[in-house]
Structures are given as structure tokens and as C-alpha cells.
N, C-alpha and C. Protein backbone atom coordinates (compact mmCIF):
# COMPACT_ATOMS: atom_id res chain seq x y z
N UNK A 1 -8.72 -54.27 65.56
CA UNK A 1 -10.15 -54.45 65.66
C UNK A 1 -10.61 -55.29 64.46
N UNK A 2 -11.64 -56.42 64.99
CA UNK A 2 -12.00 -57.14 63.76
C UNK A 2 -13.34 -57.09 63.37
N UNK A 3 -13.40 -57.34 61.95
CA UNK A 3 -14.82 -57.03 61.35
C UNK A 3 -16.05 -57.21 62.40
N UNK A 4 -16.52 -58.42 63.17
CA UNK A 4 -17.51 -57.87 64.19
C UNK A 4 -17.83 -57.16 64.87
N UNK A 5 -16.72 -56.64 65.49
CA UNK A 5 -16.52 -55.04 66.65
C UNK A 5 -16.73 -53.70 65.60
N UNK A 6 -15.90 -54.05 64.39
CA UNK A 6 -16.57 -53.09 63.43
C UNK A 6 -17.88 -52.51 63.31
N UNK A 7 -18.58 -53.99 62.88
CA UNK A 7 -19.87 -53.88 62.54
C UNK A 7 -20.92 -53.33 63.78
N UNK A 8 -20.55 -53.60 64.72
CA UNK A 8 -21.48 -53.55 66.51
C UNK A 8 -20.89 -52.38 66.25
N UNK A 9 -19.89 -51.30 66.35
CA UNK A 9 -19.47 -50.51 66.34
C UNK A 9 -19.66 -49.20 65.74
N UNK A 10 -19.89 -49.71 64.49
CA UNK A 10 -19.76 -48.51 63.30
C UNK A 10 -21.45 -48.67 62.33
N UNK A 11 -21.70 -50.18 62.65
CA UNK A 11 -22.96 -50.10 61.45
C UNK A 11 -22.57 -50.01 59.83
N UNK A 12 -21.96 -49.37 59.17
CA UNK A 12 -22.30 -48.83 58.51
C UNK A 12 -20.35 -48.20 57.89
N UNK A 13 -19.72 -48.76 56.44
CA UNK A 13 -18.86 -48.00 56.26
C UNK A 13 -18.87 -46.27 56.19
N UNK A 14 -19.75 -45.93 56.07
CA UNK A 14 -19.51 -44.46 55.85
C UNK A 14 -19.60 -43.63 57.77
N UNK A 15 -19.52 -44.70 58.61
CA UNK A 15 -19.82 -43.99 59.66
C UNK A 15 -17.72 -44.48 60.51
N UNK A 16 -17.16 -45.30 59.21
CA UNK A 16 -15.84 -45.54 59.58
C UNK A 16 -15.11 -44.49 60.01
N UNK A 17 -14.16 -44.72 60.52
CA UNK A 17 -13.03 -43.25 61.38
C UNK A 17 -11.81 -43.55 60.50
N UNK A 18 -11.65 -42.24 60.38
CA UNK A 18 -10.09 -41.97 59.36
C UNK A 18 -8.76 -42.08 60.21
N UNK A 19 -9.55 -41.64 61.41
CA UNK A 19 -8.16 -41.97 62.49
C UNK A 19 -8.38 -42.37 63.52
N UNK A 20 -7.70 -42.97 64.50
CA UNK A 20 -7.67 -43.67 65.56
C UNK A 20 -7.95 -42.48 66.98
N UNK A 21 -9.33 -43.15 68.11
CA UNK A 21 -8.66 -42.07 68.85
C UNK A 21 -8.81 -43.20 69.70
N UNK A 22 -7.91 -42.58 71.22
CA UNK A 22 -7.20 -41.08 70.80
C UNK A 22 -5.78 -41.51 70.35
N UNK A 23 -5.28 -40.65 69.86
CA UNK A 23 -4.01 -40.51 69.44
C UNK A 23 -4.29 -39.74 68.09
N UNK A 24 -5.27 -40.15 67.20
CA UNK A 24 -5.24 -39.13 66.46
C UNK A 24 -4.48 -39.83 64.91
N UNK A 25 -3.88 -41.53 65.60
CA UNK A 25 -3.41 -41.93 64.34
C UNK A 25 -3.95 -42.52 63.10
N UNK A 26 -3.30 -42.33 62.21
CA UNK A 26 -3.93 -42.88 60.81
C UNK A 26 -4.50 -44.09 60.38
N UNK A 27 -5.00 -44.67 59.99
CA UNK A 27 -6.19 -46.25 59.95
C UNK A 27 -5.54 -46.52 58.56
N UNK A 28 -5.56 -47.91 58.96
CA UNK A 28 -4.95 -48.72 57.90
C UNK A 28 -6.20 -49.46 57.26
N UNK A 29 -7.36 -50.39 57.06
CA UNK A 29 -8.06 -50.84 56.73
C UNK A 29 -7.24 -52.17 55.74
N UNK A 30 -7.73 -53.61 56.69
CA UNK A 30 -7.12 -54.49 56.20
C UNK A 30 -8.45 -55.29 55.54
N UNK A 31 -8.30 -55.67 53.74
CA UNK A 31 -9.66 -56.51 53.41
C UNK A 31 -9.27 -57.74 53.43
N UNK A 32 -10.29 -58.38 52.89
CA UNK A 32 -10.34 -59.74 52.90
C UNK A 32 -9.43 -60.64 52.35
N UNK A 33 -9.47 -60.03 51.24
CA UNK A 33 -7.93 -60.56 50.48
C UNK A 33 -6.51 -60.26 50.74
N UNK A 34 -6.23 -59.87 52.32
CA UNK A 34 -5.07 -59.29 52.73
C UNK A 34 -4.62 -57.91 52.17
N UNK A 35 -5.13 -57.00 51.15
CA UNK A 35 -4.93 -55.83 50.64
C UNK A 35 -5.47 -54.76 51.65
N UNK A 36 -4.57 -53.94 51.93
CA UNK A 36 -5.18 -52.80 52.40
C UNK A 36 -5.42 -51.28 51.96
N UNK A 37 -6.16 -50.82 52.39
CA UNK A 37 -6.86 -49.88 51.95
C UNK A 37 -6.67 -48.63 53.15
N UNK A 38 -6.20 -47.07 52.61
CA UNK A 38 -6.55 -46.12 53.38
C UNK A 38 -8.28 -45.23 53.67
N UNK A 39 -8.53 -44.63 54.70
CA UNK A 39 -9.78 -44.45 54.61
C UNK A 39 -10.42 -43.31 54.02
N UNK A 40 -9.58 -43.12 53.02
CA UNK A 40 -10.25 -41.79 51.89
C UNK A 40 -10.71 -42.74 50.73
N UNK A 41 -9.75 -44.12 50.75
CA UNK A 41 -10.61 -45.14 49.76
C UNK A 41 -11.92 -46.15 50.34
N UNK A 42 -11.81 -46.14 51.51
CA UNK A 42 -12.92 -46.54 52.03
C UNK A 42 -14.10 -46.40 51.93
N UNK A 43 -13.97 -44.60 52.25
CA UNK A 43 -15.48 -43.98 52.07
C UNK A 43 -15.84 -43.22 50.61
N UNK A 44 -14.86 -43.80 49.45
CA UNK A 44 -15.16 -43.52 48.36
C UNK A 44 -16.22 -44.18 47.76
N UNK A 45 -17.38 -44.06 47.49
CA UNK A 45 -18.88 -44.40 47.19
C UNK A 45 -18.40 -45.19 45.92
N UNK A 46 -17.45 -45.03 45.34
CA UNK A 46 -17.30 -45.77 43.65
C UNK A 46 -16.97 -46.97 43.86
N UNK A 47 -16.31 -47.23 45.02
CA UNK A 47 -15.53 -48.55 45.19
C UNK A 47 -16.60 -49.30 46.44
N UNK A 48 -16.55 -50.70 46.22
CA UNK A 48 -17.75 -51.43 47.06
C UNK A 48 -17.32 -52.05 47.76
N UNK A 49 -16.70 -51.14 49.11
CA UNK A 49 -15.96 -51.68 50.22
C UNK A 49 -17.25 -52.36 50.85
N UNK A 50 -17.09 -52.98 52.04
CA UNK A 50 -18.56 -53.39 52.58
C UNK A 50 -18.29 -54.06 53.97
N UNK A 51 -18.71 -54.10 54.72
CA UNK A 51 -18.55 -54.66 56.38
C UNK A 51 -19.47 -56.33 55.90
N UNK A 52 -20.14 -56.36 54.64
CA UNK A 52 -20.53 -57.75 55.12
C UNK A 52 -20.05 -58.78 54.81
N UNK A 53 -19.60 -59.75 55.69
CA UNK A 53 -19.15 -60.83 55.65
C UNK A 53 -19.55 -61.95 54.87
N UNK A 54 -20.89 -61.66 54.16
CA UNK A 54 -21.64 -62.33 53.43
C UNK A 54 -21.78 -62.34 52.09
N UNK A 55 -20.90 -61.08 51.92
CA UNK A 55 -21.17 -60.32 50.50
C UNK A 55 -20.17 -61.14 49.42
N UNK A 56 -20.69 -60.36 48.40
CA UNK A 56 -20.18 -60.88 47.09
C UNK A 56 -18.99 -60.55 46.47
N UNK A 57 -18.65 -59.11 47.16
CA UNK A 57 -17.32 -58.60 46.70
C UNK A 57 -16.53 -58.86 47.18
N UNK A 58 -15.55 -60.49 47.05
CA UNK A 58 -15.01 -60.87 47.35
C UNK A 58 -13.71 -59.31 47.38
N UNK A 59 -12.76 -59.40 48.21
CA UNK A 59 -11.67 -58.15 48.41
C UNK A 59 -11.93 -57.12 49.06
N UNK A 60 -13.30 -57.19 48.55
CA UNK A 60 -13.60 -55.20 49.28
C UNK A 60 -14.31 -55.62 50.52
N UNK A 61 -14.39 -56.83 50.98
CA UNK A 61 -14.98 -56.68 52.75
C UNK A 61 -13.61 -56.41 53.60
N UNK A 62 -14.28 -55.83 54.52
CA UNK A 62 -13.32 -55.21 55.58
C UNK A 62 -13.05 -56.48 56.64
N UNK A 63 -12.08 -56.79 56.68
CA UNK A 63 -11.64 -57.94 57.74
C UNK A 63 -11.32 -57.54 58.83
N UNK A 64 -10.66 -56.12 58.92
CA UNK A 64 -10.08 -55.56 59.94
C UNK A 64 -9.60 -54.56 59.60
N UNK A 65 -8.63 -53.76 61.60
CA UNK A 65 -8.24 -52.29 60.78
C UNK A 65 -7.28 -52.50 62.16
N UNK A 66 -6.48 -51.51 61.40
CA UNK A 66 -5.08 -51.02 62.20
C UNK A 66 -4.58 -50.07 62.15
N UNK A 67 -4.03 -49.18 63.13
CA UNK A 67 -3.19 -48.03 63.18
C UNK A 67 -1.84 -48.25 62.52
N UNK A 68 -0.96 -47.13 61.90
CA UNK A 68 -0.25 -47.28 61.56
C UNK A 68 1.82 -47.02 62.63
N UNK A 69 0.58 -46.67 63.75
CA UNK A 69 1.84 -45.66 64.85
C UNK A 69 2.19 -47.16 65.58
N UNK A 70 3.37 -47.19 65.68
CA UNK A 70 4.29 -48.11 66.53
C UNK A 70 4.24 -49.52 66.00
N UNK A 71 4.21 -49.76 64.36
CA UNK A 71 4.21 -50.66 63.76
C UNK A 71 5.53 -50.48 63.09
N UNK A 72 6.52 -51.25 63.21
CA UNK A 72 7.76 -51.04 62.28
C UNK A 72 7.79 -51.60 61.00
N UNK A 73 6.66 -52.74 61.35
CA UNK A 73 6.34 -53.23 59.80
C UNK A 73 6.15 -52.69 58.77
N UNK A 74 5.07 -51.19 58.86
CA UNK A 74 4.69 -50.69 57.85
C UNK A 74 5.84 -49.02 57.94
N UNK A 75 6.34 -49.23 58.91
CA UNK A 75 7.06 -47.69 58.94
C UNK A 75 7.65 -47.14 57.87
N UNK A 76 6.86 -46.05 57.30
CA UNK A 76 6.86 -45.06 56.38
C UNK A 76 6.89 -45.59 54.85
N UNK A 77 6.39 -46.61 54.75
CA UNK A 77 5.87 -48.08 53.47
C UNK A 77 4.58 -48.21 53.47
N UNK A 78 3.97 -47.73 54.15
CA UNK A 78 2.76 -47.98 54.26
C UNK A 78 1.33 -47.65 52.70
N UNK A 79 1.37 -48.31 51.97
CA UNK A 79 0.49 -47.80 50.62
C UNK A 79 -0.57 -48.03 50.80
N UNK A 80 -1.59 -47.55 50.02
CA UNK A 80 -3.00 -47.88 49.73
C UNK A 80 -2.95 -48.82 48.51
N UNK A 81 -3.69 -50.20 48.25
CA UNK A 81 -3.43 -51.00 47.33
C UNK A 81 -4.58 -50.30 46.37
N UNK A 82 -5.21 -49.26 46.76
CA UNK A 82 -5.61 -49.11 45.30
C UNK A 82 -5.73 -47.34 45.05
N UNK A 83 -4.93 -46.39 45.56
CA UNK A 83 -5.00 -45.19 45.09
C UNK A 83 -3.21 -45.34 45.27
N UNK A 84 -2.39 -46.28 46.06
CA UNK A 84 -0.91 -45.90 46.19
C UNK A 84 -0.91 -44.68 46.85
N UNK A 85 -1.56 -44.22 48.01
CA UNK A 85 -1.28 -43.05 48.71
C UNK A 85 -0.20 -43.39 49.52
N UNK A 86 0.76 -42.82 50.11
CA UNK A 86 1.31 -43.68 51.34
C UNK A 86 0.79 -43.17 52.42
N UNK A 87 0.32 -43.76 53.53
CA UNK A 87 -0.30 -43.29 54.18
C UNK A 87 0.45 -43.01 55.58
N UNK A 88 1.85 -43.35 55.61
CA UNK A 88 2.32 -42.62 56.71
C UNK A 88 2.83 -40.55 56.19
N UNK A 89 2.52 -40.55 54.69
CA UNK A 89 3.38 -38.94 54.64
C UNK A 89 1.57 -38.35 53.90
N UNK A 90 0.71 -38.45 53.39
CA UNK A 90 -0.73 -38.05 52.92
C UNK A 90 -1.49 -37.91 54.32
């Protein structure tokens, strides 16, 4: 899903989903600068993630998001670039 469907979607980061339904799987959150982010850092108020495309914080806009289930790419590698959670075992 990409940042526009986001935005029509959600409005608003704090109204983001931690997991995918259905299935129930875990969200990857890809920013602008190719870094990704899990969604306990997302909806952390300290950090200035942001859906707008317009904004100033270059990194912390949300470009997109992805599940982590039936990706071999990220299988069981999967980090948060800024808490290092891994987010296939947290």
C-alpha cells in the first residue's frame, strides 16, 4: 500500500494499524529514505513520522507499508531502523 491509499485510508498516523488484516500479520512501514520502521515506532509521538508528502522531515514520511508474512526477503531479519526491534520475533 502506498502513501495515497494511506492517507484516503487512515487520515492520520495515529489511526495506522500495527497489523495487517486479515491475517493478523505484522506491518513493516517503509519511509522515504528507504528506512523502515515498525509500528510501535510509528505511533511514538517523539519521533515525527508523518503521511505528508509535503513535509519537511525529510525520512520520517511514510512512503509505504508492507507485511512481513511470505516475504523471504526480510525472513526473520526484519529490524526497525530506529529502535532495532526485529520485528519478525517482538
Amino acid at each position: 500500500m502506498l502513501n495515497a491509499q494511506l492517507i484516503e485510508q487512515f487520515e492520520t498516523v495515529a489511526n495506522l494499524p500495527h497489523y495487517a488484516w486479515p491475517g493478523g500479520y505484522a506491518l513493516q512501514y517503509v519511509m522515504s529514505d528507504g528506512g523502515t520502521l515498525c509500528a510501535a515506532c510509528v505511533h511514538d509521538t517523539s519521533n515525527p513520522v508523518t503521511l505528508d508528502i509535503n513535509g519537511d522531515d525529510e525520512g520520517w514520511i511514510i512512503a509505504g507499508v508492507q507485511t512481513l508474512e511470505g516475504s523471504e526477503e526480510f525472513e526473520g531479519e526484519a529490524t526497525c531502523d530506529h529502535c532495532n526491534k526485529n520485528m519478525w520475533t517482538d
